[in-house]
Protein backbone atom coordinates (compact mmCIF):
# COMPACT_ATOMS: atom_id res chain seq x y z
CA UNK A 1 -4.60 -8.83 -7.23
CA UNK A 2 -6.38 -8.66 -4.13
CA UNK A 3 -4.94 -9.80 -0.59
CA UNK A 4 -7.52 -9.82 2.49
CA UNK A 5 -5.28 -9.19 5.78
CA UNK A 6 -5.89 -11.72 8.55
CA UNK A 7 -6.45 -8.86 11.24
CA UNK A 8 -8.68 -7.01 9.12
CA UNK A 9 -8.52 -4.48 6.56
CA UNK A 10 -7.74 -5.51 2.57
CA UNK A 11 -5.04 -4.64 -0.24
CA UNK A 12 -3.83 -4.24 -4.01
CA UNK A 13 -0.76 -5.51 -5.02
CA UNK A 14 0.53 -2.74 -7.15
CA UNK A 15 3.81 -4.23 -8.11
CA UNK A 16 6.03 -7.46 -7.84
CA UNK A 17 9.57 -8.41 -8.94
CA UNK A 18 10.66 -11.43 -7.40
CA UNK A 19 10.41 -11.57 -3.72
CA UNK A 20 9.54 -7.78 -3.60
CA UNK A 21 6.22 -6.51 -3.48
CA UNK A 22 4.45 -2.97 -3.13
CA UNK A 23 0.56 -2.94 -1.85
CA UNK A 24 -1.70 -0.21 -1.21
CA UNK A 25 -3.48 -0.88 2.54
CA UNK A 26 -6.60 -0.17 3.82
CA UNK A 27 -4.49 -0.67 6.87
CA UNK A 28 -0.58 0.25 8.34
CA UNK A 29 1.65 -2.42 9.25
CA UNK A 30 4.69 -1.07 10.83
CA UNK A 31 9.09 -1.50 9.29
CA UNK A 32 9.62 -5.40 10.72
CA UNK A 33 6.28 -6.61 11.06
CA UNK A 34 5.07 -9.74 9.54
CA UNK A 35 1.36 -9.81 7.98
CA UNK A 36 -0.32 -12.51 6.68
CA UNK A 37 -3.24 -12.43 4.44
CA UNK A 38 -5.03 -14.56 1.55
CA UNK A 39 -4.82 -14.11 -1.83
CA UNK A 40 -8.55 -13.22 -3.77
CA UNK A 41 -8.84 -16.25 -6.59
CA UNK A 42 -8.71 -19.86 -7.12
CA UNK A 43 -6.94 -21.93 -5.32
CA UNK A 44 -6.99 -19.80 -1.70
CA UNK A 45 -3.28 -18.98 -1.19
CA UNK A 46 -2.00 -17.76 2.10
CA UNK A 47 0.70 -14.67 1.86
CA UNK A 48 2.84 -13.66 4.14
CA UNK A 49 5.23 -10.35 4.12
CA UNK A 50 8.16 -8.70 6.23
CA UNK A 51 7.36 -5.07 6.10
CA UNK A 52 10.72 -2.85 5.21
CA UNK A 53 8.07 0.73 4.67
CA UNK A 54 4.76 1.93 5.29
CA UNK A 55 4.00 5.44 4.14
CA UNK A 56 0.19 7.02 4.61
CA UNK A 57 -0.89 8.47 0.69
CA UNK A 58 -2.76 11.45 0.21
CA UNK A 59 -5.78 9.05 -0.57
CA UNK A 60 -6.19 8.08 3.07
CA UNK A 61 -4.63 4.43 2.72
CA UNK A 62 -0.95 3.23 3.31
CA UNK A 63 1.69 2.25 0.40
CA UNK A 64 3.56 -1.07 2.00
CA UNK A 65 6.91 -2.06 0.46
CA UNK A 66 7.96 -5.84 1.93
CA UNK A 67 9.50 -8.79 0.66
CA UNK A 68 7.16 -12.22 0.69
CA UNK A 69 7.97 -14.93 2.88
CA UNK A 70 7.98 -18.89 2.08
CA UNK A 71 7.06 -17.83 -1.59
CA UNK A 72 6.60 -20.47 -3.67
CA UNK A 73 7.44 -20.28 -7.34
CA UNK A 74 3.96 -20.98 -8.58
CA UNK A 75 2.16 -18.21 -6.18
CA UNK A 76 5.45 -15.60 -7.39
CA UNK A 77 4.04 -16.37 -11.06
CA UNK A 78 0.58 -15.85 -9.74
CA UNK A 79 1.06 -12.59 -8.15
CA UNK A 80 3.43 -11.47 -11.04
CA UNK A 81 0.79 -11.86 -13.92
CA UNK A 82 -1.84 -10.43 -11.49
């Protein structure tokens, strides 16, 4: 699943379990920030994230492990099956 920051710059999510999620960044966000981006797909669903890490990968892009914020249970199930 695709999520297109609101400042620029896109992501993947790679992973989700609950509240948790992991994304690969075109872009940093630093421990304690809160992004906001919008989920690729139908319906257009705004997601928001607390940042706990941000590491830079070999690959040039960032790894960005945060927890979602006013998650909803229907966009968890969305981002869950991906």
């Amino acid at each position: 699943m695709r999520v297109r920051w609101a400042r620029g710059g896109e992501a993947v999510v790679e992973s989700a379990a609950g509240e948790a999620l992991v994304l690969r960044s075109t872009v940093a966000a630093p421990p304690g920030a809160r992004v906001e981006g919008t989920l690729d797909g139908e319906p257009p669903a705004t997601l928001r994230i607390k940042v706990h890490a941000c590491r830079r990968q070999p690959e040039g892009d960032y790894r960005i492990e945060g927890r979602c914020l006013d998650l909803t249970r229907g966009l968890r199930e969305r981002i869950e099956r991906g």
